[in-house]
N, C-alpha and C. Protein backbone atom coordinates (compact mmCIF):
# COMPACT_ATOMS: atom_id res chain seq x y z
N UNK A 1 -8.60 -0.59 12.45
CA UNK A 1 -7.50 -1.50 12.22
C UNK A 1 -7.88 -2.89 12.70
N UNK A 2 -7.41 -3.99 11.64
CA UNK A 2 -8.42 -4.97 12.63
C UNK A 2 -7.09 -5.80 12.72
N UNK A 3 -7.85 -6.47 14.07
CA UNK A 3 -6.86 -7.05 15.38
C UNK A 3 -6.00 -8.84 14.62
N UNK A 4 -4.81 -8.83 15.03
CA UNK A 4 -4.11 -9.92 14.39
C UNK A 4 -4.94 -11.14 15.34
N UNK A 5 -4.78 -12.08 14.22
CA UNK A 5 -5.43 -13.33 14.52
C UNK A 5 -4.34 -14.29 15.33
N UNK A 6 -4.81 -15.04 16.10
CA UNK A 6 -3.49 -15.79 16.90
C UNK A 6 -3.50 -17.20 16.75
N UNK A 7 -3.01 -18.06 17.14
CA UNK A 7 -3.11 -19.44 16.20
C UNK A 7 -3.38 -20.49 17.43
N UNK A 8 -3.36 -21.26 17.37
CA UNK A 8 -3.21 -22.47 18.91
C UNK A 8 -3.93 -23.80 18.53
N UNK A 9 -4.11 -24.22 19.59
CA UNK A 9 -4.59 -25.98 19.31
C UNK A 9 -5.33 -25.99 20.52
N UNK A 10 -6.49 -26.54 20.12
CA UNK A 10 -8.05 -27.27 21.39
C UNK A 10 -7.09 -27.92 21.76
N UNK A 11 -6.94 -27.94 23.17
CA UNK A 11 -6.30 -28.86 24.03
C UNK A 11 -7.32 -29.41 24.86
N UNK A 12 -8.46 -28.70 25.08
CA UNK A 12 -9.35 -29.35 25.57
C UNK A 12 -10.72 -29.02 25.03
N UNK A 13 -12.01 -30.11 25.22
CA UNK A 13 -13.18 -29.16 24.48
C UNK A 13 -14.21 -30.39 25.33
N UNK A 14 -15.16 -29.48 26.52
CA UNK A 14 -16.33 -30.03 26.41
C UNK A 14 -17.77 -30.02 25.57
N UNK A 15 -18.07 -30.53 25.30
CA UNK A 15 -19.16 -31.29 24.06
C UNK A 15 -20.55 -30.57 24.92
N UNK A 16 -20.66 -31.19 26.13
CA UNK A 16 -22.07 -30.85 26.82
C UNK A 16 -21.80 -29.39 27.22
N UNK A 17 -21.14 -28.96 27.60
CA UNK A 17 -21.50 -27.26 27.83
C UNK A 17 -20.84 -26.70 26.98
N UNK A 18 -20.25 -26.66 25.60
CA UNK A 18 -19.63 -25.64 24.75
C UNK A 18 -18.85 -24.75 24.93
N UNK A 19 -17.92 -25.41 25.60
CA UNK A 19 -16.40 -24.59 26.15
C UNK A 19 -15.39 -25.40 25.86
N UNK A 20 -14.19 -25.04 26.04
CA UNK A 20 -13.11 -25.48 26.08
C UNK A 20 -11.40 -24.66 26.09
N UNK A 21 -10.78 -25.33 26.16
CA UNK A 21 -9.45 -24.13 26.29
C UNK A 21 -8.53 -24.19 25.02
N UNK A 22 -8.11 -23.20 24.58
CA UNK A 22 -6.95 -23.37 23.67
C UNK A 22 -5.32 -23.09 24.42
N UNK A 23 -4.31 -23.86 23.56
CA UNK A 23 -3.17 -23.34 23.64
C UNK A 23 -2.44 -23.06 22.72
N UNK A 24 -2.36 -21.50 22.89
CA UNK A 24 -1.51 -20.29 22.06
C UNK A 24 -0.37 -21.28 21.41
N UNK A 25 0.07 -21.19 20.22
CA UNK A 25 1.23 -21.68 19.63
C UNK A 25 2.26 -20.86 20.23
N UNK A 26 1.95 -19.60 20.42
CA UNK A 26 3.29 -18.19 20.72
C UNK A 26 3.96 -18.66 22.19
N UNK A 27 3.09 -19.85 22.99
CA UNK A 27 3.56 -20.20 24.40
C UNK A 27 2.14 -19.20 25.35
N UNK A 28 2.11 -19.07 26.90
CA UNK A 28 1.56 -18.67 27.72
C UNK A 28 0.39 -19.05 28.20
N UNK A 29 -0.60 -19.01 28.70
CA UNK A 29 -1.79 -19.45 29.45
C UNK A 29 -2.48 -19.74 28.55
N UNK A 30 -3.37 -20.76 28.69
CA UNK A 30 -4.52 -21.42 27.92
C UNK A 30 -5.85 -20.29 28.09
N UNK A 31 -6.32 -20.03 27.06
CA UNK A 31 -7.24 -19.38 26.77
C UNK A 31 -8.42 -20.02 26.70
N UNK A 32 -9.70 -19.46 27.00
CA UNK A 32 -11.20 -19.96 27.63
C UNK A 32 -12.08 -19.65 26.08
N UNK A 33 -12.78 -20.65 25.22
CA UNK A 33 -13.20 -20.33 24.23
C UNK A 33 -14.53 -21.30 24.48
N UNK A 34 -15.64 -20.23 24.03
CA UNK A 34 -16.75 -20.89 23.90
C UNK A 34 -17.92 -20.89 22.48
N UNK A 35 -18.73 -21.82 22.53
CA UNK A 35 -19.17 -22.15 21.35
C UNK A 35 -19.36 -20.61 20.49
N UNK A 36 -20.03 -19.82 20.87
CA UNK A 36 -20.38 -19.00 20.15
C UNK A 36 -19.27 -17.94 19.70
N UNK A 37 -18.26 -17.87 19.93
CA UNK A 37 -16.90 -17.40 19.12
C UNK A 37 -16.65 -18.17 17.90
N UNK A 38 -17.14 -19.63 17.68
CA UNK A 38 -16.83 -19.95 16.30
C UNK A 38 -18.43 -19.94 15.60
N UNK A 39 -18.71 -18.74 15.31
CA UNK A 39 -19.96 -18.80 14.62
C UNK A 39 -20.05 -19.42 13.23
N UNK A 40 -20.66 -19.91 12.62
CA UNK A 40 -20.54 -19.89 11.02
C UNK A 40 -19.59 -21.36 11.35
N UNK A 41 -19.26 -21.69 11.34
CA UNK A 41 -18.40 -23.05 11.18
C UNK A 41 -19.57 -24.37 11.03
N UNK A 42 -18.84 -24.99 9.87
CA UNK A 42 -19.84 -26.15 9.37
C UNK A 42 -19.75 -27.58 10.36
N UNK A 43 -19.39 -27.50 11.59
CA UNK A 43 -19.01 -28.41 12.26
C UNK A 43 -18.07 -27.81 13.58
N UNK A 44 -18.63 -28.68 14.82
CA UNK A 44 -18.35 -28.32 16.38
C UNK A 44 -16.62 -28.77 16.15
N UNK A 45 -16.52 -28.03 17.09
CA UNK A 45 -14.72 -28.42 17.48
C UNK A 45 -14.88 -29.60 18.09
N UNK A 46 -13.06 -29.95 17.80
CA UNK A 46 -13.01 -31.10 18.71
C UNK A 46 -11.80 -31.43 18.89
N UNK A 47 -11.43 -31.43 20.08
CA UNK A 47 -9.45 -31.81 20.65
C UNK A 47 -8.80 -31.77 19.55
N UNK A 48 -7.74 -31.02 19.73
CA UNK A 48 -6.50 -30.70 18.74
C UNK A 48 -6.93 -30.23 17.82
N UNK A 49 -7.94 -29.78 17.18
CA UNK A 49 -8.48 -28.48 16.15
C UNK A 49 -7.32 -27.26 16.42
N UNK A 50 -6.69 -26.63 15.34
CA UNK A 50 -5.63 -25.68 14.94
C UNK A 50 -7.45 -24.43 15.05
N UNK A 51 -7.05 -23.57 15.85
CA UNK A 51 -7.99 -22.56 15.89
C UNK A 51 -7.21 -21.11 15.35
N UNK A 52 -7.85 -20.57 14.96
CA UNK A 52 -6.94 -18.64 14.92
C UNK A 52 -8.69 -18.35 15.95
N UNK A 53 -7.96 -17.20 16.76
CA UNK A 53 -9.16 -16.08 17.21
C UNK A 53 -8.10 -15.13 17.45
N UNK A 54 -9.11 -14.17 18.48
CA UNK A 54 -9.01 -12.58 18.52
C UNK A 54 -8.95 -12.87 20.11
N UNK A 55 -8.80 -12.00 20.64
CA UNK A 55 -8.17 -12.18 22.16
C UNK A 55 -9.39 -10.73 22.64
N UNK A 56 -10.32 -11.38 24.03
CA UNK A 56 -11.03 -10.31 23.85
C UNK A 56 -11.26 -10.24 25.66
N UNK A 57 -11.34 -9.24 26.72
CA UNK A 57 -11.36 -9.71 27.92
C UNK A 57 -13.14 -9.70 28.00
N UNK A 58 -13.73 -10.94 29.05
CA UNK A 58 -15.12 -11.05 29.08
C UNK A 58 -15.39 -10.16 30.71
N UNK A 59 -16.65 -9.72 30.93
CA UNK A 59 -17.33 -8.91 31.89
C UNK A 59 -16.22 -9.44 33.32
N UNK A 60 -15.94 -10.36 33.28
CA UNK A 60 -14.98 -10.29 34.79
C UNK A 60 -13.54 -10.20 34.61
N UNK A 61 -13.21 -9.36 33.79
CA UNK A 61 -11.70 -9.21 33.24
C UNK A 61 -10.80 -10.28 32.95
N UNK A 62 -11.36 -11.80 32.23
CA UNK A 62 -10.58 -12.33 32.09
C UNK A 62 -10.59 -13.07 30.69
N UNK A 63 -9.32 -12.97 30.37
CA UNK A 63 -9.30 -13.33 28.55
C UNK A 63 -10.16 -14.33 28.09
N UNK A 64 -10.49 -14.24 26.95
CA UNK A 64 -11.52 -14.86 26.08
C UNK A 64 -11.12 -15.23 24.57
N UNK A 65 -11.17 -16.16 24.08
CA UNK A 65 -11.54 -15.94 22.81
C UNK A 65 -12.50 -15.83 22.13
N UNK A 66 -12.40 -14.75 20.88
CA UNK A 66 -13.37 -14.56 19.77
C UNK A 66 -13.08 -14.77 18.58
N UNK A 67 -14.31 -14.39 17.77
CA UNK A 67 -13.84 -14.25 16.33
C UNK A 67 -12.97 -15.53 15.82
N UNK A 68 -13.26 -16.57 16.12
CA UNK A 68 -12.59 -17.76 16.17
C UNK A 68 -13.11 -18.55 14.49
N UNK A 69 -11.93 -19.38 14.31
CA UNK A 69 -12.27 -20.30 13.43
C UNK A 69 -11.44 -21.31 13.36
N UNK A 70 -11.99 -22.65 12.95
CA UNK A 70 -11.27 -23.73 12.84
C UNK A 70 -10.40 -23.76 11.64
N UNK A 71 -9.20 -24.13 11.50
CA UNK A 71 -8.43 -23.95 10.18
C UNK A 71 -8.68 -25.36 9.07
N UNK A 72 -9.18 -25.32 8.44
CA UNK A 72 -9.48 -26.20 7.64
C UNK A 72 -11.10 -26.53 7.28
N UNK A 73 -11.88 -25.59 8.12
CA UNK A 73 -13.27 -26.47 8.22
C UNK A 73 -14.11 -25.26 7.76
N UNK A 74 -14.89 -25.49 6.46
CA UNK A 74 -15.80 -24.26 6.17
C UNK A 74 -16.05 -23.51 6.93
N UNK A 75 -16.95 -22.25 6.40
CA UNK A 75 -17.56 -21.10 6.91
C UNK A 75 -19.16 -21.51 6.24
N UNK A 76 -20.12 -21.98 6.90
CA UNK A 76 -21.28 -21.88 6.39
C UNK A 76 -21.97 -20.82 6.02
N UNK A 77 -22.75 -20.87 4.90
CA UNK A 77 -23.44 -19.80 4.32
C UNK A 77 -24.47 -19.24 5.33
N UNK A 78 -23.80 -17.91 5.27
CA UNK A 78 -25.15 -17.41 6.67
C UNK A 78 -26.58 -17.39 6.11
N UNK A 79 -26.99 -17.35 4.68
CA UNK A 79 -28.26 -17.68 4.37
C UNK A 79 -28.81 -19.57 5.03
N UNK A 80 -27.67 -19.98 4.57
CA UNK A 80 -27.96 -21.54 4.84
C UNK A 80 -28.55 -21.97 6.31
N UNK A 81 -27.32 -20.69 7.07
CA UNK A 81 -27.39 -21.32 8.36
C UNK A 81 -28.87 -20.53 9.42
N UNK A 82 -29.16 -19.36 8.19
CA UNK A 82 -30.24 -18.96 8.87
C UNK A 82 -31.79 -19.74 8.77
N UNK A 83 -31.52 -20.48 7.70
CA UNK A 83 -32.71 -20.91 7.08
C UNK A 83 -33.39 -21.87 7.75
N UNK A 84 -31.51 -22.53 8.15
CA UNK A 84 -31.63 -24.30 8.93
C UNK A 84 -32.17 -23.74 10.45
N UNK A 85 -31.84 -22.78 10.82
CA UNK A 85 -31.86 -22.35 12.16
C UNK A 85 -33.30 -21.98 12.61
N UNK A 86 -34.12 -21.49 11.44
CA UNK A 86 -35.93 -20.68 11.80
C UNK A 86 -36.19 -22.13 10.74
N UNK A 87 -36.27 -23.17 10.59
CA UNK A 87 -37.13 -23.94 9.77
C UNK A 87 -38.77 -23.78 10.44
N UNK A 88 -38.86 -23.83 11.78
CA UNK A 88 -39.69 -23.97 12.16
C UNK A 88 -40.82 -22.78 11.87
N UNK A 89 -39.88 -21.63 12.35
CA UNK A 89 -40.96 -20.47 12.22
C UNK A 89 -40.89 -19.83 10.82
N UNK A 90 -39.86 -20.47 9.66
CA UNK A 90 -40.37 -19.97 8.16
C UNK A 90 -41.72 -21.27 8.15
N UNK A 91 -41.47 -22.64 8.51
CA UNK A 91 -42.80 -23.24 7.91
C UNK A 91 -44.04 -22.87 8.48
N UNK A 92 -44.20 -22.27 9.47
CA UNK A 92 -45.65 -21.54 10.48
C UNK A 92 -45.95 -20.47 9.40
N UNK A 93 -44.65 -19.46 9.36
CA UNK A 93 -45.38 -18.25 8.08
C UNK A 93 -45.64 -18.75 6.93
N UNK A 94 -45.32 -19.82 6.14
CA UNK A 94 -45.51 -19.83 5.24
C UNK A 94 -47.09 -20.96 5.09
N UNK A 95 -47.28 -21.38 5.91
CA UNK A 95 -48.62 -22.08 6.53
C UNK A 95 -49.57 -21.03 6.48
N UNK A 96 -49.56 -19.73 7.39
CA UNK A 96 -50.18 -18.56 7.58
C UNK A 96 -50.52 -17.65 6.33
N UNK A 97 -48.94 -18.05 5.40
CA UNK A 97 -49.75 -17.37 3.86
C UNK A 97 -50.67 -17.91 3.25
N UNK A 98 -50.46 -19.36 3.33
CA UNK A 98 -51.40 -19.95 2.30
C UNK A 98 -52.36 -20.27 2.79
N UNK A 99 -52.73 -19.64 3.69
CA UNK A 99 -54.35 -19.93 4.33
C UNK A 99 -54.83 -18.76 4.22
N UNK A 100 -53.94 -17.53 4.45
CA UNK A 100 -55.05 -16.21 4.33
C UNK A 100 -55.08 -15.90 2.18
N UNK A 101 -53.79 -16.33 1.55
CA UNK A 101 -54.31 -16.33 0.21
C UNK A 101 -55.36 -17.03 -0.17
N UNK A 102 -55.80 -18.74 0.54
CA UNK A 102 -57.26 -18.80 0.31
C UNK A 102 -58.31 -18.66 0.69
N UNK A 103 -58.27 -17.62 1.78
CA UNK A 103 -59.14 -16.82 2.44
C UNK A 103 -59.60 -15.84 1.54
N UNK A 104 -58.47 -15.02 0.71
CA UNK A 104 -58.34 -13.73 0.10
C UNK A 104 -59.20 -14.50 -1.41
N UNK A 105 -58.83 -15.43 -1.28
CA UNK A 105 -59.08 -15.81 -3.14
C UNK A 105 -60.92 -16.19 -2.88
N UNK A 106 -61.27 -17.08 -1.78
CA UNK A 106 -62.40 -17.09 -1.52
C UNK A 106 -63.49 -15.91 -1.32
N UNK A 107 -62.59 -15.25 -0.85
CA UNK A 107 -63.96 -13.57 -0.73
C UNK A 107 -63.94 -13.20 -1.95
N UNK A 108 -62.32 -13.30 -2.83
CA UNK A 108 -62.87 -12.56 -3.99
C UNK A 108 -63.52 -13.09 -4.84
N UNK A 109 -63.41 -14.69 -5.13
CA UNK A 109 -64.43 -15.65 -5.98
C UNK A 109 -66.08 -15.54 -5.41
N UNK A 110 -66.47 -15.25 -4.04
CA UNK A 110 -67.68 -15.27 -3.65
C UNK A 110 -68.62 -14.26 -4.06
């Protein structure tokens, strides 16, 4: 059964460490949300962003949000975002192919 989404507003958001708090529209305590609950989003939060997440408790029993998203702001393509994310180590393998294909093409022309 999957878990209802809850609604609120960044009331606060630090930039340098990737945290910040929301507050629940429903009323009660500000909730602790950090970067990696809004995965896939085409762009960082920022004060007063309308969020939905999932309410999840972290290793010291205290609420968290997950499963988060900004309301209005894409979902990046997880191909896209994987691609942008290893540029470095797809251009090394693909360096590594084309040196052992003319390795391979050289023994077999020799």
């Amino acid at each position: 059964m999957a878990k209802t989404m809850i609604r609120g507003a960044l009331k606060t958001w630090k930039e340098d460490r990737g945290f910040g708090f929301i507050s629940p529209d429903n009323g009660g305590k500000d909730i602790f949300i950090h970067i990696s609950a809004l995965k896939g989003m085409s762009r960082r939060p920022v004060t007063g962003d309308v969020i939905y997440y999932q309410v999840a408790k972290d290793n010291g029993g205290k609420f968290k949000a997950v499963n988060a998203h900004i309301e209005g702001v894409a979902i990046r393509d997880d191909k896209a975002g994987f691609l942008h994310a290893n540029k470095r180590i797809l251009a090394v393998a693909l360096g590594i192919l084309v040196v052992a294909v003319a390795v391979a093409a050289a023994v077999y022309l020799a």
